[in-house]
C-alpha atoms as a PDB file:
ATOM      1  CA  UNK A   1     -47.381 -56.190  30.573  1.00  0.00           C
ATOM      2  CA  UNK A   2     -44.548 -53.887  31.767  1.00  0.00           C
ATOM      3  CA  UNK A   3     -41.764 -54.091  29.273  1.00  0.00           C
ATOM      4  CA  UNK A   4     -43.586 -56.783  27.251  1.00  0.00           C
ATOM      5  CA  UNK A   5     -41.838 -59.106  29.118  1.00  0.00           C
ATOM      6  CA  UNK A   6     -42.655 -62.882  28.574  1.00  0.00           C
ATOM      7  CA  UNK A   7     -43.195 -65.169  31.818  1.00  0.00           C
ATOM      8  CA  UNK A   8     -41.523 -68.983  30.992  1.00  0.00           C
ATOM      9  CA  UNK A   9     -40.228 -71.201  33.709  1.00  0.00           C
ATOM     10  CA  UNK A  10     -36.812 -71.790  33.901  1.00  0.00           C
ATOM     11  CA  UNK A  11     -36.783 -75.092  32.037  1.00  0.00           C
ATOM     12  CA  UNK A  12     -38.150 -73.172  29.611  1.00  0.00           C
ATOM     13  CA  UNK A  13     -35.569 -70.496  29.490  1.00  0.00           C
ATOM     14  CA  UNK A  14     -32.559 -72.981  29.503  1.00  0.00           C
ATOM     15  CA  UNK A  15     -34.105 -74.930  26.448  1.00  0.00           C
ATOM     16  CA  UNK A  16     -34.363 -72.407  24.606  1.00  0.00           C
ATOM     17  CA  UNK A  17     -31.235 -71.141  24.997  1.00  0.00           C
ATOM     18  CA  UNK A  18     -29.014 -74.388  24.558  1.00  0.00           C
ATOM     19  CA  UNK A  19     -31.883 -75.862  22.195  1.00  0.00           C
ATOM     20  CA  UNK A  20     -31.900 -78.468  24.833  1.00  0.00           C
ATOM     21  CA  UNK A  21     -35.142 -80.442  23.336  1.00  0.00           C
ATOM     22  CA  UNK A  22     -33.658 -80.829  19.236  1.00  0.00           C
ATOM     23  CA  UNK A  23     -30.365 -81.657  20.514  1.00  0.00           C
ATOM     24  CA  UNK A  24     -31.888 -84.571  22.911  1.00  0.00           C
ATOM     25  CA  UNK A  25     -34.275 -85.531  19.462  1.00  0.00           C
ATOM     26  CA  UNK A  26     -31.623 -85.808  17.626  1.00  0.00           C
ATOM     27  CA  UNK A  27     -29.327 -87.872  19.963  1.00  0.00           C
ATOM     28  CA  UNK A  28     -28.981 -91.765  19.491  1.00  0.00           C
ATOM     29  CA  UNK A  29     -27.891 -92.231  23.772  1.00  0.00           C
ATOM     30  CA  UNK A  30     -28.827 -89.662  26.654  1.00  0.00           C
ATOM     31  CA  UNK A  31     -26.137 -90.510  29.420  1.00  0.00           C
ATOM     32  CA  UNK A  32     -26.713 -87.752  32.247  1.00  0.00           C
ATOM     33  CA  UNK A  33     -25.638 -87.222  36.005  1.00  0.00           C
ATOM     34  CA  UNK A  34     -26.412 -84.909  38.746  1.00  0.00           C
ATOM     35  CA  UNK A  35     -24.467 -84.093  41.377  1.00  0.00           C
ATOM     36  CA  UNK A  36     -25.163 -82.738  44.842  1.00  0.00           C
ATOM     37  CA  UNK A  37     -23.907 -79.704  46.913  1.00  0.00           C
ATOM     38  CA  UNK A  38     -22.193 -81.117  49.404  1.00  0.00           C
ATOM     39  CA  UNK A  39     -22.894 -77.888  51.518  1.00  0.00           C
ATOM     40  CA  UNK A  40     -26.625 -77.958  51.685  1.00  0.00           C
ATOM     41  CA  UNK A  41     -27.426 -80.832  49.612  1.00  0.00           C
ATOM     42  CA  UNK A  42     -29.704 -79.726  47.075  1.00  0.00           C
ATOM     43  CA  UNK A  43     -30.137 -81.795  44.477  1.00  0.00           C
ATOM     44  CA  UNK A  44     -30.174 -80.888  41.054  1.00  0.00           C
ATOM     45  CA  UNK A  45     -33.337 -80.519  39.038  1.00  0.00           C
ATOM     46  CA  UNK A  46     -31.981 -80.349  35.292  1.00  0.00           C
ATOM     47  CA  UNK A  47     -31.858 -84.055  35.072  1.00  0.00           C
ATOM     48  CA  UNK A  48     -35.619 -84.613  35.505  1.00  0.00           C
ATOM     49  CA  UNK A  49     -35.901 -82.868  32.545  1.00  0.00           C
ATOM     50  CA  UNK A  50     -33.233 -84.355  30.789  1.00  0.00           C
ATOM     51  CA  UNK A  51     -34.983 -87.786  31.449  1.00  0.00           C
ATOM     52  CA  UNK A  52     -38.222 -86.316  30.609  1.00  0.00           C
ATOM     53  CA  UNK A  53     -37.330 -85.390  27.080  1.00  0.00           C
ATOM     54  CA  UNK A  54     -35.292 -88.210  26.619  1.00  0.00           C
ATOM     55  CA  UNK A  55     -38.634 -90.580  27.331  1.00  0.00           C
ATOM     56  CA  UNK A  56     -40.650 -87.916  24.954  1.00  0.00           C
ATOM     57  CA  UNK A  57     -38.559 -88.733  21.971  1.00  0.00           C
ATOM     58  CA  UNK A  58     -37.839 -92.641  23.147  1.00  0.00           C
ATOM     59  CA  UNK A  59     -34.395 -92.392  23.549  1.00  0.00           C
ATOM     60  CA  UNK A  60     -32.001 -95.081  25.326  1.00  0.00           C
ATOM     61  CA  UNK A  61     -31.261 -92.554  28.774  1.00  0.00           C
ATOM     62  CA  UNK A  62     -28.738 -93.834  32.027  1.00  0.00           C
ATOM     63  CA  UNK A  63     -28.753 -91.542  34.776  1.00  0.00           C
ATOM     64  CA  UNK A  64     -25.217 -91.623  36.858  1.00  0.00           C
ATOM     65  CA  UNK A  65     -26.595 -90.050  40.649  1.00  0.00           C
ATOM     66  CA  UNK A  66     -24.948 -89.141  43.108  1.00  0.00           C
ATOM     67  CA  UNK A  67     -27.957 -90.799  45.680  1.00  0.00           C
ATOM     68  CA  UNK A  68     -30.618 -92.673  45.033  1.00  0.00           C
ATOM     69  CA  UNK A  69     -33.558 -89.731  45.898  1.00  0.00           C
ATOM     70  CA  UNK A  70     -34.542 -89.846  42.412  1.00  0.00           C
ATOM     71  CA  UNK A  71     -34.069 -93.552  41.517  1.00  0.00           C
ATOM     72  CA  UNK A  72     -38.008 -94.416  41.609  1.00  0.00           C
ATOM     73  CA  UNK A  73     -38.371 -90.503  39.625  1.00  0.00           C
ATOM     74  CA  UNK A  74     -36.559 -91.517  37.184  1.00  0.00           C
ATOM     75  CA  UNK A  75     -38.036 -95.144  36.457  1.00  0.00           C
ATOM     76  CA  UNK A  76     -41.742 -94.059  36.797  1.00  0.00           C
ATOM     77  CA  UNK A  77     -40.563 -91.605  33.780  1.00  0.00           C
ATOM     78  CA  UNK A  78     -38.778 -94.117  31.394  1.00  0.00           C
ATOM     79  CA  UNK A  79     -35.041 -93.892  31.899  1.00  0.00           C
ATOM     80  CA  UNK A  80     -33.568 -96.950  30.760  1.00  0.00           C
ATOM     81  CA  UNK A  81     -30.707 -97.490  33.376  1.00  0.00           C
ATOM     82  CA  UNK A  82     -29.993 -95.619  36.709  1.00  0.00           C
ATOM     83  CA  UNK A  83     -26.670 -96.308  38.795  1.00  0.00           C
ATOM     84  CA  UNK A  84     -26.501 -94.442  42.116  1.00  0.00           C
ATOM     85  CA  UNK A  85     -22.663 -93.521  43.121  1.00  0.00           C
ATOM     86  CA  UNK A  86     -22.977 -94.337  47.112  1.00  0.00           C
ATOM     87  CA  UNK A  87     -24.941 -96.543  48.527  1.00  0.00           C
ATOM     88  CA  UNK A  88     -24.973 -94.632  51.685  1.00  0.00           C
ATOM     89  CA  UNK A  89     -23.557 -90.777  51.283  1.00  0.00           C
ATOM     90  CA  UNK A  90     -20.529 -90.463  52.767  1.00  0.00           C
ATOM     91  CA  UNK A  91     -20.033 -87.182  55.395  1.00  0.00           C
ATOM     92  CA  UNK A  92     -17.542 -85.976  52.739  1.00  0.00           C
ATOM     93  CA  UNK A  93     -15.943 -87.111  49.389  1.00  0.00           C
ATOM     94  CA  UNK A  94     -13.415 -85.633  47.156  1.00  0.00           C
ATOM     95  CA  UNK A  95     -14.267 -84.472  43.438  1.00  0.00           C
ATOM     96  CA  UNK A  96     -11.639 -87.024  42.435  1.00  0.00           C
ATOM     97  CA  UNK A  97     -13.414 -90.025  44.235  1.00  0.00           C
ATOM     98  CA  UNK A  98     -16.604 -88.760  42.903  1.00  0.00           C
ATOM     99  CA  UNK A  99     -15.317 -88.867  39.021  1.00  0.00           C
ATOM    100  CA  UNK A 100     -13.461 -91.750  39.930  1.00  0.00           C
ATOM    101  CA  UNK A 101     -16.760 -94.076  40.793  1.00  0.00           C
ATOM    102  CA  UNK A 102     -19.185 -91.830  37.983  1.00  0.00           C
ATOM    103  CA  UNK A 103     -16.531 -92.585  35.173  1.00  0.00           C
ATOM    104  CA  UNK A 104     -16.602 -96.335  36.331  1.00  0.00           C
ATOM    105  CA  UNK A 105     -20.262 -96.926  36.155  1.00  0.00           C
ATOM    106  CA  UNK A 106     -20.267 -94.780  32.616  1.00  0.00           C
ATOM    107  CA  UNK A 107     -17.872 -96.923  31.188  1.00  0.00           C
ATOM    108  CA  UNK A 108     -19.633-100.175  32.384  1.00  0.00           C
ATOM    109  CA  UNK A 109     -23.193 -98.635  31.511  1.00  0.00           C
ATOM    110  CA  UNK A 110     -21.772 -97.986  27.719  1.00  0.00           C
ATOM    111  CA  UNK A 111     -20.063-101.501  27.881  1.00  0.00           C
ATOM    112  CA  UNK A 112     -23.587-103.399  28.392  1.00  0.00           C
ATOM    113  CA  UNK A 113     -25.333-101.087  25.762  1.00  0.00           C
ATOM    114  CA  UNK A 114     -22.440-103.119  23.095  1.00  0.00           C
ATOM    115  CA  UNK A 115     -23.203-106.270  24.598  1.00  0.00           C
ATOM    116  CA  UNK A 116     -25.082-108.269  21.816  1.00  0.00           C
ATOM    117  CA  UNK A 117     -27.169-111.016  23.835  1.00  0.00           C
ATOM    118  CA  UNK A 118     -28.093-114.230  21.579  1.00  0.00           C
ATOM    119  CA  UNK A 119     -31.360-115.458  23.145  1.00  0.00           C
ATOM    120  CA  UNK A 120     -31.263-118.440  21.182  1.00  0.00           C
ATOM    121  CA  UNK A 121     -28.539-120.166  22.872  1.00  0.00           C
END
């Protein structure tokens, strides 16, 4: 009441300010990643909503993580294709080694999304 403030969640906030939801309708692919703060390790939370809007509007999604906390998350929502950077998290990695493997596993993601499969052979 004070101010006639509205109350939204941050989710909330962020799409409407970047518009988040039409841009993800109107996209043909959805290929997001999250990193993690190597300090505390928190991960990040923007890419549960990226795959959640991506499954709302049926759209093709590969997640590139950084671990594999969210791996069962994000298959019990719908993402299409989830490839987790380290198998085991390393005490410390460089930025460079980090978009080093994520750029790998992008390009080979997008290279099997052009692979035409003939099932009749």
């Amino acid at each position: 009441a004070l101010y006639n403030a509205e109350i939204m969640t941050s989710h909330e906030l962020v799409d409407q300010i970047t518009h988040l939801d039409a841009l993800i309708e109107q996209a043909d692919l959805i290929i997001f990643g999250e990193g993690i703060n190597e300090a505390d390790q928190i991960l990040e939370t923007t890419t549960v909503r990226l795959a959640e809007l991506a499954t709302k509007y049926n759209k093709p999604s590969i997640a590139i993580c950084a671990t594999d906390d969210k791996f069962d998350l994000f298959e019990s929502i719908g993402v299409t294709a989830m490839f987790n950077t380290f198998i085991e998290m390393p005490e410390s990695f460089t930025d460079f080694k980090m978009g080093i493997q994520i750029r790998h596993y992008t390009v080979q993601a997008i290279k099997l999304l052009k692979t035409q499969f003939d099932i009749n052979k």
